[in-house]
Protein backbone atom coordinates (compact mmCIF):
# COMPACT_ATOMS: atom_id res chain seq x y z
CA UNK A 1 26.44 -3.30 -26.77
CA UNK A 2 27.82 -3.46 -23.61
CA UNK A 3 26.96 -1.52 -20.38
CA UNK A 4 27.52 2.36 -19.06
CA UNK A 5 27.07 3.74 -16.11
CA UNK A 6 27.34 7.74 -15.00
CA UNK A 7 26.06 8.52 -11.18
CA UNK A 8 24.88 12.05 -10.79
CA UNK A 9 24.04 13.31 -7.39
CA UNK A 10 21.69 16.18 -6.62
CA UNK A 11 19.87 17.32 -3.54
CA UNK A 12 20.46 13.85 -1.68
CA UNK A 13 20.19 11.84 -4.20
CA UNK A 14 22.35 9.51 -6.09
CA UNK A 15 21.30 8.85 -9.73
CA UNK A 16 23.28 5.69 -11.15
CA UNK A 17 21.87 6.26 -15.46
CA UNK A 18 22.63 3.03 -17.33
CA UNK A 19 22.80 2.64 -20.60
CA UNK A 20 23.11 -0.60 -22.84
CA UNK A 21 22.66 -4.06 -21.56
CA UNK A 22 22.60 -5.45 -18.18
CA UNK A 23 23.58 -8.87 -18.16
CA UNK A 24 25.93 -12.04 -17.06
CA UNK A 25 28.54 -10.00 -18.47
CA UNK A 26 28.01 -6.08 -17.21
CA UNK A 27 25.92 -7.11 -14.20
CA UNK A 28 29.29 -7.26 -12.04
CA UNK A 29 29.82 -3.26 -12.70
CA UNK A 30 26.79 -2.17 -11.92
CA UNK A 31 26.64 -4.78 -8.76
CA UNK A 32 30.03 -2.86 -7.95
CA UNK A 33 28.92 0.36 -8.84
CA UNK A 34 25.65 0.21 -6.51
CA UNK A 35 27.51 -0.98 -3.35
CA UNK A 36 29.90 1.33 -3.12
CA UNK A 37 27.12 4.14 -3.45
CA UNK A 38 25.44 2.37 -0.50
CA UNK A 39 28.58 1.38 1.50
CA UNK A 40 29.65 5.38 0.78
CA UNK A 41 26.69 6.47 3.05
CA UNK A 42 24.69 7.36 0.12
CA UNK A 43 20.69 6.75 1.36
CA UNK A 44 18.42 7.58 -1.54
CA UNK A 45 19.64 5.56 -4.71
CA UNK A 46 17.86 5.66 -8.18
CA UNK A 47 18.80 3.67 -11.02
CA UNK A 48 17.90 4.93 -14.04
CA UNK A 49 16.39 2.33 -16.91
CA UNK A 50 15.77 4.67 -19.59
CA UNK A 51 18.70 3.73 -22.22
CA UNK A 52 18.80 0.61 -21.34
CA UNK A 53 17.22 -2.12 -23.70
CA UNK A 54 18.03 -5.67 -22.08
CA UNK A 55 18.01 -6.87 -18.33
CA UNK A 56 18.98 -10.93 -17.80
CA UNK A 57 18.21 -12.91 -14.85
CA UNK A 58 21.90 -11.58 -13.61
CA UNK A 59 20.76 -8.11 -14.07
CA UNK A 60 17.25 -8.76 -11.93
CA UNK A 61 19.30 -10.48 -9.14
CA UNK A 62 21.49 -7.48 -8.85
CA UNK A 63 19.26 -5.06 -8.60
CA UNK A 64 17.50 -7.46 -6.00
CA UNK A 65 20.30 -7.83 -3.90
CA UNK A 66 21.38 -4.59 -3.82
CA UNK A 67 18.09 -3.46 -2.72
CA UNK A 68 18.17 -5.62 0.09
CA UNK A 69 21.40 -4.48 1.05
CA UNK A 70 20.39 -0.45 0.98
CA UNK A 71 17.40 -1.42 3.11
CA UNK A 72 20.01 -3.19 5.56
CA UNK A 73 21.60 -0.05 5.78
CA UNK A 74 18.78 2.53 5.96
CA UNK A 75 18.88 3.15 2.35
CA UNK A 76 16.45 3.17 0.05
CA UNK A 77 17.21 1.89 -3.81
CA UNK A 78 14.66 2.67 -6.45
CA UNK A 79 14.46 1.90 -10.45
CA UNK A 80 13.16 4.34 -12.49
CA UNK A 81 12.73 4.60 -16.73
CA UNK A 82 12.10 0.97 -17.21
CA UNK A 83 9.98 0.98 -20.49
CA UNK A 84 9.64 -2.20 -23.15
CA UNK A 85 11.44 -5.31 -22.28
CA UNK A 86 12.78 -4.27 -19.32
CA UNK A 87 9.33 -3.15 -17.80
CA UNK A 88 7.80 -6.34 -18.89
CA UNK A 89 10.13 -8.30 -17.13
CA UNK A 90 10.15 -6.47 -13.73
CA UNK A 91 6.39 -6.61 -13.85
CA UNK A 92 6.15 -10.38 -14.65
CA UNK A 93 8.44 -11.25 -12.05
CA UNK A 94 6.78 -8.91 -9.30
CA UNK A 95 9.81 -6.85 -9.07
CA UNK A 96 8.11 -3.71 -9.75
CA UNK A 97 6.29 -3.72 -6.58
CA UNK A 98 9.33 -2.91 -4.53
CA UNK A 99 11.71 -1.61 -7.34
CA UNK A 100 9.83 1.29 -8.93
CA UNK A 101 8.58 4.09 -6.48
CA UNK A 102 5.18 3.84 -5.92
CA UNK A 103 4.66 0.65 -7.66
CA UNK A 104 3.92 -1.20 -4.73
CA UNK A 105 3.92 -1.16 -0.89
CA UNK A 106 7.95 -1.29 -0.55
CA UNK A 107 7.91 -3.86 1.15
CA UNK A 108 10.35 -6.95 0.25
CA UNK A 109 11.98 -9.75 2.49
């Protein structure tokens, strides 16, 4: 299974729901996909884990990077719905602490 993505926006917010499999293949799209949200002038950015089931190395260093590039901007990029797997490997790696609100103390260099 490959990757989907649908952004929603609501009350200041721009929702980014993936569904599928992030990885070497489908991490491009969603790298795409989150920059232009940020480069748009969006400023609060979720991305949505629920349906999705697999997140590579790729995936982890795009979500990484394009945190660091909302926060160069003012922005603020959160992950939210990361259950199994996915969870697992945010929390093993320490990404959680800056990824998923209130997980941490935001704070990433």
């Amino acid at each position: 299974m490959g990757l989907a993505l649908q952004t929603t926006r609501q009350d200041g917010r721009a929702t980014i729901a993936a569904r599928g499999s992030i990885d070497l293949h489908s991490s491009d799209e969603l790298r795409s996909r989150l920059t232009e949200l940020v480069d748009a002038g969006e400023r609060d950015v979720v991305v949505d884990l629920t349906a999705v089931d697999f997140c590579d190395s790729s995936g982890l260093n795009v979500l990484v990077r394009a945190y660091k590039h909302a926060r160069a901007q003012n922005a603020t990029l959160t992950v939210t719905g990361a259950y199994g797997r996915v969870e697992n490997v945010l929390r093993t790696t320490g990404l959680d602490r800056f990824l998923i609100a209130g997980a941490g103390d935001g704070s990433a260099s």
